[in-house]
C-alpha atoms as a PDB file:
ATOM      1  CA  UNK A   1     118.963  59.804  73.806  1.00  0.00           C
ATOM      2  CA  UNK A   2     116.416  60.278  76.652  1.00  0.00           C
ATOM      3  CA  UNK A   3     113.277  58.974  76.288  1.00  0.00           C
ATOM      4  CA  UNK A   4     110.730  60.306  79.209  1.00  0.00           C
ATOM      5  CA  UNK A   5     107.888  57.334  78.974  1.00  0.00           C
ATOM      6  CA  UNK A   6     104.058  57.594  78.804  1.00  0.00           C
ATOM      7  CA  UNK A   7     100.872  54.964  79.753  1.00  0.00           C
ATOM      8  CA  UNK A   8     100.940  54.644  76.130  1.00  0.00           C
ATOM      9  CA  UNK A   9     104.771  54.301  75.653  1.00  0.00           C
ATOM     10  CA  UNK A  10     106.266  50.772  74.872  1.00  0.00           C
ATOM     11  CA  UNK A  11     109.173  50.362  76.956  1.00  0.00           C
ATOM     12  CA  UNK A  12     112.062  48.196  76.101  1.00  0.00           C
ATOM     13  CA  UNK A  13     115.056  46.626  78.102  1.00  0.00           C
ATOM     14  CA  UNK A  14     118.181  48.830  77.225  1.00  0.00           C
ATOM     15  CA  UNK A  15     122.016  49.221  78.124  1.00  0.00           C
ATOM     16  CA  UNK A  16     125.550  49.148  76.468  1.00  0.00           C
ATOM     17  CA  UNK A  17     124.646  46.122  73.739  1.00  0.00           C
ATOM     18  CA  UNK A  18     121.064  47.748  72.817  1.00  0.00           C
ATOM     19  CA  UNK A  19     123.214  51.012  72.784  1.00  0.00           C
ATOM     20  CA  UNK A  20     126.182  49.723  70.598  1.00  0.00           C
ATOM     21  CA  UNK A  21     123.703  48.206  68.356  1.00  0.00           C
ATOM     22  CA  UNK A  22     121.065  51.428  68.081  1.00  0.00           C
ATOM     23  CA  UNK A  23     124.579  53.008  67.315  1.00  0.00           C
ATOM     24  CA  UNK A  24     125.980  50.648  64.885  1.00  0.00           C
ATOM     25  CA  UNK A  25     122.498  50.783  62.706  1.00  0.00           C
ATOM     26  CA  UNK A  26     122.924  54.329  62.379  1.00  0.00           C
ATOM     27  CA  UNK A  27     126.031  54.602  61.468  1.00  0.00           C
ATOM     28  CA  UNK A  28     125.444  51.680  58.528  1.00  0.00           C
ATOM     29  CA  UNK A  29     122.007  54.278  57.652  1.00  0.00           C
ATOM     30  CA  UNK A  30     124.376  57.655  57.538  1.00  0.00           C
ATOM     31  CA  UNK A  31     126.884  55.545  55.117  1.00  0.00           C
ATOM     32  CA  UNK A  32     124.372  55.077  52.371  1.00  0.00           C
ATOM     33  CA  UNK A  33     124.748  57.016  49.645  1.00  0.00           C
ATOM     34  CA  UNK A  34     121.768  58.673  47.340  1.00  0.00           C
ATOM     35  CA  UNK A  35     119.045  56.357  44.917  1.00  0.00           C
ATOM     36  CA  UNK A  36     121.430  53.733  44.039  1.00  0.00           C
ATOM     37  CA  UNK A  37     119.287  51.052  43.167  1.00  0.00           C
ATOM     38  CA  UNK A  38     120.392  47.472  43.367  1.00  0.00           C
ATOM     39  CA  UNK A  39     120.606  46.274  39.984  1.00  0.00           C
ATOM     40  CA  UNK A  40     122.885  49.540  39.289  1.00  0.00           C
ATOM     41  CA  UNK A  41     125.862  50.131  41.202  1.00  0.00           C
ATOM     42  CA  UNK A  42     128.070  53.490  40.892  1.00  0.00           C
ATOM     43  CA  UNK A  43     130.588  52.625  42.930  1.00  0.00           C
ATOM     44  CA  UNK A  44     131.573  51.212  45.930  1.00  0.00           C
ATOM     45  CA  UNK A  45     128.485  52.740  47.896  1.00  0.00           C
ATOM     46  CA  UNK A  46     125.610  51.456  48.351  1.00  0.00           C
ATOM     47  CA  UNK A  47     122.304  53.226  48.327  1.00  0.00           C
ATOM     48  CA  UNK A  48     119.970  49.897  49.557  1.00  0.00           C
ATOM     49  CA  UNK A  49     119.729  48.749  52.776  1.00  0.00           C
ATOM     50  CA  UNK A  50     120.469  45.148  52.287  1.00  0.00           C
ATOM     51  CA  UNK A  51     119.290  42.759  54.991  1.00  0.00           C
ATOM     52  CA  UNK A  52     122.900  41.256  54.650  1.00  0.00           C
ATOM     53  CA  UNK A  53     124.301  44.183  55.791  1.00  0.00           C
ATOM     54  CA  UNK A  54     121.591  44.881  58.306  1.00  0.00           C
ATOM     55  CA  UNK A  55     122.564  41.610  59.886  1.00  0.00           C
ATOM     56  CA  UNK A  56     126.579  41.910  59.608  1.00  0.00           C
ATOM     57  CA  UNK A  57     126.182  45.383  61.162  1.00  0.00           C
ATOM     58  CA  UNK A  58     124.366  44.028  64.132  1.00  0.00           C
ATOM     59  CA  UNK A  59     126.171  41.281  64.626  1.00  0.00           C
ATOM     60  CA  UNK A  60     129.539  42.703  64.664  1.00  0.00           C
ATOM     61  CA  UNK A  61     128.990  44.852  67.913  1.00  0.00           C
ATOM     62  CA  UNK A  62     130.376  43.218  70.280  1.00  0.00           C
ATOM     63  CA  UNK A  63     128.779  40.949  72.849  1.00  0.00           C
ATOM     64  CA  UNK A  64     125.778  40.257  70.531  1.00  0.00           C
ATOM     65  CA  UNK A  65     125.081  36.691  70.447  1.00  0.00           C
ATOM     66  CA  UNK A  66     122.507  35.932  68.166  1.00  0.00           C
ATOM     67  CA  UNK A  67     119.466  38.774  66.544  1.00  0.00           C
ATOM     68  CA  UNK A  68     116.760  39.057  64.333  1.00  0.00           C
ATOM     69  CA  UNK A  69     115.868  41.493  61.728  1.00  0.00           C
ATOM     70  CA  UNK A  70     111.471  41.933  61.988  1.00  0.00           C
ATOM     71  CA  UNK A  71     111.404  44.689  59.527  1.00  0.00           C
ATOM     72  CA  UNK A  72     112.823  45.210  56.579  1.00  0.00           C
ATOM     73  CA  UNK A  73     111.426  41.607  55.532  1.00  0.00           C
ATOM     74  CA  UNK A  74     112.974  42.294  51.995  1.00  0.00           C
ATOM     75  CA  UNK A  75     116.008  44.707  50.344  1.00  0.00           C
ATOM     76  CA  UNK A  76     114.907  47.901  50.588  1.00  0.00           C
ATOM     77  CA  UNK A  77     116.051  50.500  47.659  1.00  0.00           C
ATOM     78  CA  UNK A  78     115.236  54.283  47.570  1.00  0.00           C
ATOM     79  CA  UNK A  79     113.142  55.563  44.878  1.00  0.00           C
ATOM     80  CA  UNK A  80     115.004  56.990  42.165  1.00  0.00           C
ATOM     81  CA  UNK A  81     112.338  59.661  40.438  1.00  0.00           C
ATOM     82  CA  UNK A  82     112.488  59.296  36.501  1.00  0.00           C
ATOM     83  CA  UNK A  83     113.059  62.657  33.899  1.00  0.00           C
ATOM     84  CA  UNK A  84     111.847  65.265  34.716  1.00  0.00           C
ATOM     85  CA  UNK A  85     110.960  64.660  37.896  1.00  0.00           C
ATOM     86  CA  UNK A  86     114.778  63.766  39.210  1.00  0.00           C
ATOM     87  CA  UNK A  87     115.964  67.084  40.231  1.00  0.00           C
ATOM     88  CA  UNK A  88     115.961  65.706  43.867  1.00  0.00           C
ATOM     89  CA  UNK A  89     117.484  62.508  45.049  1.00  0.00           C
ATOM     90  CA  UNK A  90     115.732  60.155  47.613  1.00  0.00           C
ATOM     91  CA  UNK A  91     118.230  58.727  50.542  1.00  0.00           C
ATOM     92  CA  UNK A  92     116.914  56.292  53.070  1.00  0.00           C
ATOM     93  CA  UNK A  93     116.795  57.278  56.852  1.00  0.00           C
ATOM     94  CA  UNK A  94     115.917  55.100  59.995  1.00  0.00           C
ATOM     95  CA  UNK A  95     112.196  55.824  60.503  1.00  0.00           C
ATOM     96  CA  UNK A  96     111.870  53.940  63.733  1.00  0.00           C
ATOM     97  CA  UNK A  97     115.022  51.716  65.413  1.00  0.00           C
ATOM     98  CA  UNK A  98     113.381  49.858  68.339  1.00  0.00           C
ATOM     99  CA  UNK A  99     116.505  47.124  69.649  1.00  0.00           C
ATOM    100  CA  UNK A 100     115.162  44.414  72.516  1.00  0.00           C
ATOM    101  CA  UNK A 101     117.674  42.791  74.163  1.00  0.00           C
ATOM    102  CA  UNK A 102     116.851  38.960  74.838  1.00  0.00           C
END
């Protein structure tokens, strides 16, 4: 991804780890399946993005040490629209993946 700075631009460390990670998060995001809320499971996907898994995902890539999650600060679930309204389904996408490298 490039990424062409402004005055206004907050501007992180990067490289391989920050890459592998960015990478990693992504991947976990495009595995997640549609409005599967967590007190209902269909299955062996998941449609909430579970801090748990957040965290495993991170730390797995190797050569991370240690990390912390800011935000999500709780389980996040899509919303699953009730009858009649449930002719589309609601899937979760990475709004904003910002990775700092300590």
């Amino acid at each position: 991804m490039i990424f062409s700075p402004t005055v206004s631009s907050n501007v992180y460390s990067g490289g391989p780890i920050t890459e592998a990670v960015y990478d990693a998060i992504v991947d976990m995001f495009d595995d997640l399946g549609p409005a599967n809320p967590v007190g209902r499971s269909y299955g062996t996907w998941q449609g909430s993005v579970r801090l748990s898994r957040l965290f495993e995902t991170v730390q797995t890539v190797p050569g991370v040490l240690d990390s912390t999650i800011v935000t999500p600060l709780v389980n996040t679930e899509p919303e699953d629209p009730a009858y009649p309204e449930n002719e589309t389904v609601a899937l979760l996408i990475p709004g904003k993946v910002i990775i700092r490298s300590a």
